[in-house]
Protein backbone atom coordinates (compact mmCIF):
# COMPACT_ATOMS: atom_id res chain seq x y z
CA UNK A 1 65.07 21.82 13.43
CA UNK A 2 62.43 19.60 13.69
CA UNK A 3 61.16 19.55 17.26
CA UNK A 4 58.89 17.61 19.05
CA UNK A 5 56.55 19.08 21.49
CA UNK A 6 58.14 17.09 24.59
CA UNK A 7 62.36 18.29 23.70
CA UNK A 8 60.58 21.80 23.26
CA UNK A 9 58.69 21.48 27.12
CA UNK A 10 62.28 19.94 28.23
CA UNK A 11 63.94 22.96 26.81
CA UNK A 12 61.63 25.23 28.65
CA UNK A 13 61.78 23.19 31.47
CA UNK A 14 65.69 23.92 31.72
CA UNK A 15 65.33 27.68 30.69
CA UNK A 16 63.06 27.67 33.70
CA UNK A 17 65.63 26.23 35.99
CA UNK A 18 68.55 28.80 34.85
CA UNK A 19 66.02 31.98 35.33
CA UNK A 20 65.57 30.35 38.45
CA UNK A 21 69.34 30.18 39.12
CA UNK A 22 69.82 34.10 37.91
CA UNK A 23 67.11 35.21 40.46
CA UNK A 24 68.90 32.94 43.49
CA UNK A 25 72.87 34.44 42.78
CA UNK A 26 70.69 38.15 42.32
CA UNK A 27 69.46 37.56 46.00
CA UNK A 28 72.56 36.29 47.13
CA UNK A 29 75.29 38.87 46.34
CA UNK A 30 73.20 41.27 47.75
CA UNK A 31 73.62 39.96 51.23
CA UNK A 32 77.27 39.37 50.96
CA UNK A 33 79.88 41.74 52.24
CA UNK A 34 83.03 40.62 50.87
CA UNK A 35 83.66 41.93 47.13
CA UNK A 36 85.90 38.72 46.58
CA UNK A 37 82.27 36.43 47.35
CA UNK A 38 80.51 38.56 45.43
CA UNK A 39 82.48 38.46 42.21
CA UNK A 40 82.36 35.00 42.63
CA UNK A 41 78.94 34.89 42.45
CA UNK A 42 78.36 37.54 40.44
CA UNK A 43 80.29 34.95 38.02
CA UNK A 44 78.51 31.92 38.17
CA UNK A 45 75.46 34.11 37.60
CA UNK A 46 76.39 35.28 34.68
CA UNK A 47 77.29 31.26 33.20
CA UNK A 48 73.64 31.28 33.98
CA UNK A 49 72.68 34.03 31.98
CA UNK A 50 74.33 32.82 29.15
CA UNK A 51 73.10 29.18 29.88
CA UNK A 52 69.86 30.88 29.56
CA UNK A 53 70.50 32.79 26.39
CA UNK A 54 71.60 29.68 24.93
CA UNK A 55 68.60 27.32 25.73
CA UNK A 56 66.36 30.78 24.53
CA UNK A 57 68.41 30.65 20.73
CA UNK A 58 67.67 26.84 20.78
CA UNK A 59 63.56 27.36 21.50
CA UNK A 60 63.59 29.94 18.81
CA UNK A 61 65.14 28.10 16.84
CA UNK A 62 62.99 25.41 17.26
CA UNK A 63 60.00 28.07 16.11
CA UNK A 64 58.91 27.39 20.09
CA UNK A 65 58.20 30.46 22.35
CA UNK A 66 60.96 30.22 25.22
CA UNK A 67 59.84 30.70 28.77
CA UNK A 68 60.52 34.23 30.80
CA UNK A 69 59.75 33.37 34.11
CA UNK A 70 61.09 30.77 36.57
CA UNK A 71 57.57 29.30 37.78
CA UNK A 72 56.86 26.87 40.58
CA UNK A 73 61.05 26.12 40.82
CA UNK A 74 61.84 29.74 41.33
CA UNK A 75 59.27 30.44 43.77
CA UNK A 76 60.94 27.54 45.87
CA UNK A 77 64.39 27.92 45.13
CA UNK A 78 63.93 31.80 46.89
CA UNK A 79 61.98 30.33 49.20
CA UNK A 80 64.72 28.04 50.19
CA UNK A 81 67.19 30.53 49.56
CA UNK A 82 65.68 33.44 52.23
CA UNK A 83 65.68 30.87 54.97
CA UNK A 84 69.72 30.57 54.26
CA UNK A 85 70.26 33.86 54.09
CA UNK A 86 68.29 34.36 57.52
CA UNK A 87 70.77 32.07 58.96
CA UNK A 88 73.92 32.97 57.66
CA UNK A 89 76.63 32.76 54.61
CA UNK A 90 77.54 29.50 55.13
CA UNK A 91 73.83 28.00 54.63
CA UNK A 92 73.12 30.19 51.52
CA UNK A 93 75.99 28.84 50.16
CA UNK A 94 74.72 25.41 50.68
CA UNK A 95 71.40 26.32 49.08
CA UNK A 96 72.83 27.52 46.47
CA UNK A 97 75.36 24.56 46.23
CA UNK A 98 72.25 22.61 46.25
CA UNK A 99 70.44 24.16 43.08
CA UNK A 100 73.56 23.61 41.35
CA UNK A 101 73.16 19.87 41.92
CA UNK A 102 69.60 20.06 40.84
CA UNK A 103 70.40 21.84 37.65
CA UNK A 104 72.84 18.83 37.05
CA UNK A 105 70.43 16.68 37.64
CA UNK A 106 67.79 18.07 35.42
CA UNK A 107 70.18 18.37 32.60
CA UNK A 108 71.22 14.43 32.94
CA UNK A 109 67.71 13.38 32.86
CA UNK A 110 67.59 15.82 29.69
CA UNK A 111 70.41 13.57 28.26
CA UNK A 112 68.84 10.41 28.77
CA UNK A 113 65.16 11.50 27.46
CA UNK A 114 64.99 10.07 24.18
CA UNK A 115 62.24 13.40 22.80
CA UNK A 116 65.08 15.75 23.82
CA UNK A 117 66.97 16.34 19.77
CA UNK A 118 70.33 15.28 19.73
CA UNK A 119 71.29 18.78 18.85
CA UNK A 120 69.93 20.06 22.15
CA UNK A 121 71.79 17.06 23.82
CA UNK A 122 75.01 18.00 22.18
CA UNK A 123 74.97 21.35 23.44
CA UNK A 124 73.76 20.15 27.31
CA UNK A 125 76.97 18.06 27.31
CA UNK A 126 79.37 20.23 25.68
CA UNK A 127 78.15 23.67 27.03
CA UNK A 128 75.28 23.56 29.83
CA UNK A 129 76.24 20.84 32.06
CA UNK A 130 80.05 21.25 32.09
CA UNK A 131 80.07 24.86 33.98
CA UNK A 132 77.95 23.33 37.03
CA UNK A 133 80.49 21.66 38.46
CA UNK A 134 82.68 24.09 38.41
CA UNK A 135 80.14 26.25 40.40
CA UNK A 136 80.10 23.43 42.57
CA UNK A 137 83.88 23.51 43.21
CA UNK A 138 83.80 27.34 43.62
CA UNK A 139 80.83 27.50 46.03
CA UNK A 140 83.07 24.91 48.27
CA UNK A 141 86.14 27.18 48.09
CA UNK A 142 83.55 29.88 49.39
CA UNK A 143 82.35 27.84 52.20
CA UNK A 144 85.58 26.63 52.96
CA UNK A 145 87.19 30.48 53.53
């Protein structure tokens, strides 16, 4: 693969944003009682994981280092995520609702960058994007009990 500096910062960028997303659902269960929320989000977290592992192959691929920490986004996105909790179930799973939406929207503006490889975009529409709106649907089912 012959990468360009700007798909390999995108990449990053989006391995960055899943880390982020393992950290959040690792905060969450914890503060859920039911076992039936928790394997629900025990779930999603784990499409994140493997999100993750993918977009890591892809940088190595690339010959790129791959990120290992969420930065700045993770930082906020517990931020956000401990003020839900304080308030209740319902709330964190809005926040976490509302990272799911972010990660869709990083992964269309991904898709429309013309740096990001067309192999990378292949696999954001075919493997990474499709999942988070399924999280999406099962987060309302959540709220919705």
């Amino acid at each position: 693969m012959n990468a360009t500096h700007e798909c390999i910062d995108v990449c990053n960028s989006l391995l960055r944003g899943e880390l982020s997303a393992i950290e959040t659902y690792d905060q969450a269960i914890e503060k859920f009682d039911s076992e039936i929320e928790r394997s629900a989000l025990r779930a999603i977290r784990n499409e994140h994981d493997a999100s993750a592992a993918l977009l890591r192959e892809h940088l190595n691929d690339m010959g790129a280092a791959a990120a290992t920490d969420s930065g700045a986004w993770g930082t906020f996105a517990k931020a956000v995520e401990g003020t839900a909790k304080m308030l209740g179930e319902s709330p964190a799973l809005a926040a976490l609702q509302q990272g799911e939406e972010h990660g869709i929207d990083e992964y269309e503006k991904a898709l429309r960058n013309r740096d990001v490889m067309e192999e990378v975009k292949v696999v954001i529409r075919q493997q990474l994007l499709p999942p988070l709106s399924e999280h999406i649907a099962a987060l309302d089912r959540l709220r919705a009990k």
